[in-house]
N, C-alpha and C. Protein backbone atom coordinates (compact mmCIF):
# COMPACT_ATOMS: atom_id res chain seq x y z
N UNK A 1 -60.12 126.44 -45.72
CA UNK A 1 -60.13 125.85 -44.42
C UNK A 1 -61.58 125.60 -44.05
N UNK A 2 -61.48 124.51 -43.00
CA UNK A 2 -63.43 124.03 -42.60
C UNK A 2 -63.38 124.05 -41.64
N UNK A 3 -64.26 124.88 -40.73
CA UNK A 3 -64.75 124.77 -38.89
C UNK A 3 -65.95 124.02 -39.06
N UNK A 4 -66.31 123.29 -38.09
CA UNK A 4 -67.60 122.57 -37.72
C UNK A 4 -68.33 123.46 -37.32
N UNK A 5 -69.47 123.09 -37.72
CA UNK A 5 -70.37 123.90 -37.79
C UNK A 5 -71.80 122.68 -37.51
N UNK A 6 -72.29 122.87 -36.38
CA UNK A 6 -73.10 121.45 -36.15
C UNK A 6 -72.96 120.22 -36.60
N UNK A 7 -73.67 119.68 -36.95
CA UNK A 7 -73.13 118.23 -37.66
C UNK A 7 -72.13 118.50 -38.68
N UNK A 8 -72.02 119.14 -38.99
CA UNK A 8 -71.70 119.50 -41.18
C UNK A 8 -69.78 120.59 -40.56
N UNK A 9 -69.51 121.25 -41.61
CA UNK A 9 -68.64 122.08 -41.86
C UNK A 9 -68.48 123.36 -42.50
N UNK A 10 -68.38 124.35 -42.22
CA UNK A 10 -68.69 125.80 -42.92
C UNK A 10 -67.08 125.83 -43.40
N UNK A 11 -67.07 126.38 -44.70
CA UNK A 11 -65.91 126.80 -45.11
C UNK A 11 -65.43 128.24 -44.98
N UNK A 12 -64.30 128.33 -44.21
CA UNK A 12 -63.88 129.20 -44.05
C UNK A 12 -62.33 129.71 -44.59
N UNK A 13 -62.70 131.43 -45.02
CA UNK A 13 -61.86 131.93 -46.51
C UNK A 13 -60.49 132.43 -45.21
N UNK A 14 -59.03 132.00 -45.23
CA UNK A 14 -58.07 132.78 -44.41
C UNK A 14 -57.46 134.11 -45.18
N UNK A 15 -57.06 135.23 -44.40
CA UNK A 15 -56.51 136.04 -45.19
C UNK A 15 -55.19 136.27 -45.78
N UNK A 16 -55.11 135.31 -46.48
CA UNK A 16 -53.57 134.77 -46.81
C UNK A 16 -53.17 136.45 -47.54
N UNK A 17 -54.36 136.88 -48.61
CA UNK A 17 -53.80 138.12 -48.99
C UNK A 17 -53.29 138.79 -48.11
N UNK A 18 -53.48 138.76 -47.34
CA UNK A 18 -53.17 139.62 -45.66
C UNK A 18 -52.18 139.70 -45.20
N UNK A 19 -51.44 138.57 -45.17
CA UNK A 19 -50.82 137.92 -44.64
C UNK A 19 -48.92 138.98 -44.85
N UNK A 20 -48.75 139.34 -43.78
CA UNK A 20 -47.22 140.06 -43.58
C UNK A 20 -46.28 139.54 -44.77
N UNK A 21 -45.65 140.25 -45.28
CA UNK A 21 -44.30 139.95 -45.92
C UNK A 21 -43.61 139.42 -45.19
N UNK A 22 -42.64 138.09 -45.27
CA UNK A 22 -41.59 137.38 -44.57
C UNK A 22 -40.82 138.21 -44.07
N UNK A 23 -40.52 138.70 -45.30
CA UNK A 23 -39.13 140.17 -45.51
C UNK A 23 -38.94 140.50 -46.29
N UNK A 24 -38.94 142.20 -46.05
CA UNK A 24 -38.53 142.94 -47.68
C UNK A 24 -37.49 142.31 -47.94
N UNK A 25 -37.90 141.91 -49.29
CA UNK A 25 -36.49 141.86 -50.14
C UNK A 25 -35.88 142.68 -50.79
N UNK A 26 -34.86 143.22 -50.76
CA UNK A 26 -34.08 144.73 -51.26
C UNK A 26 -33.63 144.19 -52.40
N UNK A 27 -33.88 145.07 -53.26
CA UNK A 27 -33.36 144.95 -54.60
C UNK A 27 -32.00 144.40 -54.61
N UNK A 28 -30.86 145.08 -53.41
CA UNK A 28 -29.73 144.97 -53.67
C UNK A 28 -29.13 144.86 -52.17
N UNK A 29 -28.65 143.84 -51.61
CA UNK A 29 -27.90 143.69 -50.30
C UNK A 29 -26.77 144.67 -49.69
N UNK A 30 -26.25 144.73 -48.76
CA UNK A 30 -25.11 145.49 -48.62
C UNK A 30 -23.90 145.31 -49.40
N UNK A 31 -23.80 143.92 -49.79
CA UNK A 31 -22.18 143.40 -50.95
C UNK A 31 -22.67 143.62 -52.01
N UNK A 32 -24.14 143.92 -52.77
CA UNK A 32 -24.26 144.39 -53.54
C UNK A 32 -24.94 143.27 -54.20
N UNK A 33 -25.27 141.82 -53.80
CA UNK A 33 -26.00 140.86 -53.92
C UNK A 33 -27.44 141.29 -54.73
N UNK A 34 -27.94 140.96 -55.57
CA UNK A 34 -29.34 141.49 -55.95
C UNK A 34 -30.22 140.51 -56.02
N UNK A 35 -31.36 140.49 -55.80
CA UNK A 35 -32.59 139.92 -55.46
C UNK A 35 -33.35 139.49 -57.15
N UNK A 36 -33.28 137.78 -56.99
CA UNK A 36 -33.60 137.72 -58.53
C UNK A 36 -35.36 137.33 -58.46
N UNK A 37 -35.35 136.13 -57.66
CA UNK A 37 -37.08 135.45 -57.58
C UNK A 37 -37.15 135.22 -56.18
N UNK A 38 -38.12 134.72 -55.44
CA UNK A 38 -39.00 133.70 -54.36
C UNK A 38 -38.78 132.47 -55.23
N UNK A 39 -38.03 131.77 -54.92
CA UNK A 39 -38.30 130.19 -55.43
C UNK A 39 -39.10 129.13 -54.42
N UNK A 40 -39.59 129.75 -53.42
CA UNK A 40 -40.10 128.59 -52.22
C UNK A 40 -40.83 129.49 -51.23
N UNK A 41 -42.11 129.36 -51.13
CA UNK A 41 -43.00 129.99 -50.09
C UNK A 41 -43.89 128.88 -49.44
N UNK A 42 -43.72 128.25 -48.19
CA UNK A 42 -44.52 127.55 -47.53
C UNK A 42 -45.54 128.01 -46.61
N UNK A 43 -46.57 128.06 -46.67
CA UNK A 43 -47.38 128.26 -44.96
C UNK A 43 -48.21 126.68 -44.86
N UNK A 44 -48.10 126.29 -43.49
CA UNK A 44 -48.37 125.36 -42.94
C UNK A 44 -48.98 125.24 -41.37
N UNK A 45 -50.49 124.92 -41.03
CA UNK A 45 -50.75 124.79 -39.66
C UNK A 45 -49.50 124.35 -38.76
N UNK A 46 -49.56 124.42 -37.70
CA UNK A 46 -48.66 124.36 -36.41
C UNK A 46 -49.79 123.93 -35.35
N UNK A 47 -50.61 124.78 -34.89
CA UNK A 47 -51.23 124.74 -33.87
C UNK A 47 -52.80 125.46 -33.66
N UNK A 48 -53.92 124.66 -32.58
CA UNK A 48 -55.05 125.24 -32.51
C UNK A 48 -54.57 125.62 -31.22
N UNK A 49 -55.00 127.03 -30.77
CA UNK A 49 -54.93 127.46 -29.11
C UNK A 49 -56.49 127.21 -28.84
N UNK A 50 -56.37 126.83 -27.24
CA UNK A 50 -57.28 127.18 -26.41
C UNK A 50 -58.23 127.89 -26.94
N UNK A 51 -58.03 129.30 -27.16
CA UNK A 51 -58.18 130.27 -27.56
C UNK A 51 -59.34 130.27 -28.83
N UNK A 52 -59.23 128.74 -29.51
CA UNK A 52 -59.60 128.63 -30.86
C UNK A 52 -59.01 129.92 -32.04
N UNK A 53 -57.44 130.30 -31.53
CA UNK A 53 -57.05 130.74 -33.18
C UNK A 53 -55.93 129.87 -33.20
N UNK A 54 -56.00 130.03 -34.64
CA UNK A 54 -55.36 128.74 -35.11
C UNK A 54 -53.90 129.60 -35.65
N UNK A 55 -52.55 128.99 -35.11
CA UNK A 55 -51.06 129.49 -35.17
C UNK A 55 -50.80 128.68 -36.62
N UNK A 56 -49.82 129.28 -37.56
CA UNK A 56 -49.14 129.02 -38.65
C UNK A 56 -48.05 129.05 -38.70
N UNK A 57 -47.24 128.71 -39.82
CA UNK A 57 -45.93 128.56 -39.60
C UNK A 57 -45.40 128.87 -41.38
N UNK A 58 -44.79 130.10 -41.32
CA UNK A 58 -44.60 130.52 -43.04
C UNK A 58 -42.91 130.77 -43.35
N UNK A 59 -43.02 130.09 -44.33
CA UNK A 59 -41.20 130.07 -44.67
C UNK A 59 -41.00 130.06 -46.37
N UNK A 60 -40.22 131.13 -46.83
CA UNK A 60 -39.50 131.47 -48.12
C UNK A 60 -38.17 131.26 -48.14
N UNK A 61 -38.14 131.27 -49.58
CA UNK A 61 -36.49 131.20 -49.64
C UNK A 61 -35.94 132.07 -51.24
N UNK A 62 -35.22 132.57 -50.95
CA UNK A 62 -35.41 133.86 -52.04
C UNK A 62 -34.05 133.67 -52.81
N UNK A 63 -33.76 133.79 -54.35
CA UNK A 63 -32.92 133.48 -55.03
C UNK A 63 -31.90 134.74 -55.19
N UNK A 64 -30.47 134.53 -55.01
CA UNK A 64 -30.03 136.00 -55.28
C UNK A 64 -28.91 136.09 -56.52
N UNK A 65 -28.90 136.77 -57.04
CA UNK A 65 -27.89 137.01 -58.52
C UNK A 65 -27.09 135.95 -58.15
N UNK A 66 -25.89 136.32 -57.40
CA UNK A 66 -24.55 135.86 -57.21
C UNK A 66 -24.97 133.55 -56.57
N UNK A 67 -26.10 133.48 -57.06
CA UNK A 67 -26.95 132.05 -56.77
C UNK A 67 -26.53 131.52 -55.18
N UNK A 68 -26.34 132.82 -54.11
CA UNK A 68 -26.86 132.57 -52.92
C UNK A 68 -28.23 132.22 -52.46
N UNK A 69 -28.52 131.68 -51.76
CA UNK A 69 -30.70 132.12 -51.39
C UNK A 69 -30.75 132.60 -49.81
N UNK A 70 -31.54 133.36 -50.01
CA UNK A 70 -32.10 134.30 -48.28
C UNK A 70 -33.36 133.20 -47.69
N UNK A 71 -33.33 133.11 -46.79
CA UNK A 71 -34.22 132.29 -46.20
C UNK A 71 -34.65 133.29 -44.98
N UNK A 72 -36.37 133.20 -44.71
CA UNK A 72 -37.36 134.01 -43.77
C UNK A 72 -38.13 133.30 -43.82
N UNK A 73 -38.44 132.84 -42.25
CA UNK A 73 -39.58 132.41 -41.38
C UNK A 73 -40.41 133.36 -40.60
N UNK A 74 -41.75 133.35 -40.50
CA UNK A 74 -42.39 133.25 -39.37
C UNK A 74 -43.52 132.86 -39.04
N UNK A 75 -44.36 133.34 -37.65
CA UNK A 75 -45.18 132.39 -37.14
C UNK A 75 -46.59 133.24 -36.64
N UNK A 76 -47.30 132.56 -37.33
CA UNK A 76 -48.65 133.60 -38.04
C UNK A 76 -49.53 133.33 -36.77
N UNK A 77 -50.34 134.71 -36.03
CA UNK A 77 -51.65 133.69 -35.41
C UNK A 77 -52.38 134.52 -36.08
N UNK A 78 -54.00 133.42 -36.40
CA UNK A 78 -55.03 134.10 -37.00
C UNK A 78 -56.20 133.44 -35.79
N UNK A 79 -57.10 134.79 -35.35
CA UNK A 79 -58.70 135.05 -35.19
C UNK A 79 -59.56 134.91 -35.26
N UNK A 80 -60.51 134.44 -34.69
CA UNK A 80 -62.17 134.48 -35.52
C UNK A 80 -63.09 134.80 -34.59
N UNK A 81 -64.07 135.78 -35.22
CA UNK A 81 -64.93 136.39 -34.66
C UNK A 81 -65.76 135.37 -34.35
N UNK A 82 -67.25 135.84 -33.65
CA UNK A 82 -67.81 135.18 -33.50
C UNK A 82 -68.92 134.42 -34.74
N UNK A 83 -68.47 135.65 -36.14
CA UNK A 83 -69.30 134.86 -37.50
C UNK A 83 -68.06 134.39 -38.47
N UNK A 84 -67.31 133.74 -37.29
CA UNK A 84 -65.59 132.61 -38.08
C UNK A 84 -65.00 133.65 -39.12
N UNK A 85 -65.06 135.01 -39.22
CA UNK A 85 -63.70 135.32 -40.32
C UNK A 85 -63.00 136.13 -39.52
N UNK A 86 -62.00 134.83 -40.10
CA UNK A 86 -60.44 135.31 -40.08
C UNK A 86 -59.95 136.56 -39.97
N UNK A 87 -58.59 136.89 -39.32
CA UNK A 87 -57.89 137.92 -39.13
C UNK A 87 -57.03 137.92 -38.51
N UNK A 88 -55.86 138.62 -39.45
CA UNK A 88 -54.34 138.07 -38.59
C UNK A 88 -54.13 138.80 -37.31
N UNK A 89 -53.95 138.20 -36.16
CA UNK A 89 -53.75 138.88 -34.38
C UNK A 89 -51.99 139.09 -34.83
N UNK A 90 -51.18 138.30 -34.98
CA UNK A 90 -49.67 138.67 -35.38
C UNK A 90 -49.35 138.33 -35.88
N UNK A 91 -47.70 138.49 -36.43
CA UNK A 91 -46.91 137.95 -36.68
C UNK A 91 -45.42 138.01 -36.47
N UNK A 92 -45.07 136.88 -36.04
CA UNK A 92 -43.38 137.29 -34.91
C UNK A 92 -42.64 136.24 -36.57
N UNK A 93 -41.67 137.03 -36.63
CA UNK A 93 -40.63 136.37 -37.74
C UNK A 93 -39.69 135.37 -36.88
N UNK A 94 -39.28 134.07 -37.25
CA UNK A 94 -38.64 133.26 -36.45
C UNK A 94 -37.20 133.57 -37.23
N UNK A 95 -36.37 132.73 -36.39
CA UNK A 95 -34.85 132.78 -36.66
C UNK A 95 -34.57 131.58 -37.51
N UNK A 96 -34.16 131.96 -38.67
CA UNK A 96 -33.73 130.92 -39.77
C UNK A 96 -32.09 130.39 -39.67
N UNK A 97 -31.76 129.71 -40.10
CA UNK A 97 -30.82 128.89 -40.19
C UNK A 97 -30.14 128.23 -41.13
C-alpha cells in the first residue's frame, strides 16, 4: 500500500500477517462434516475514515468433505501512527449468506 508523502509516496507494509482468522475452522462440524481446504480468501479496501484508517473488507470460503463450502466475512479497520505503520484497531465478522 502507498500514503503520500509530500510530492512523492512512501510505501507502506499492512499487517495482513496480523490479520484475525475469519473463523476457526473445526476439523469436524456438528453432522460430522470435515474441513478439507480454504479455496477462496479475499481482502479488499472498502473505505478511508475521517479518521485516516483505512476499513477492509475480508471474505473466505472453505471446502468441506461432504463438497459443502462454509463461507466467513469480516470487516477489518487498520491504524497509523504518526510514522504510518499499520495496526489492526478491529475486527467485527459480518453476516454471510
Amino acid at each position: 500500500m502507498y500514503l503520500r508523502k509530500g510530492s512523492g509516496f512512501e510505501e507502506i507494509s499492512l499487517p495482513s500477517s496480523d490479520f484475525p482468522e475469519c473463523e476457526e475452522t473445526p476439523a469436524e462440524t456438528n453432522d460430522g462434516d470435515k474441513y478439507v481446504k480454504t479455496v477462496e480468501s479475499t481482502t479488499f479496501p472498502l473505505d478511508w475514515l475521517q479518521s485516516g484508517e483505512l476499513v477492509l473488507t475480508q471474505h473466505s470460503t472453505a471446502f468441506m468433505e461432504s463438497g459443502a463450502t462454509r463461507a466467513c466475512g469480516q470487516t477489518i479497520t487498520i491504524a497509523f501512527d504518526s510514522q504510518h505503520k499499520a495496526s489492526i484497531k478491529s475486527a467485527k465478522r459480518t453476516v454471510e449468506r
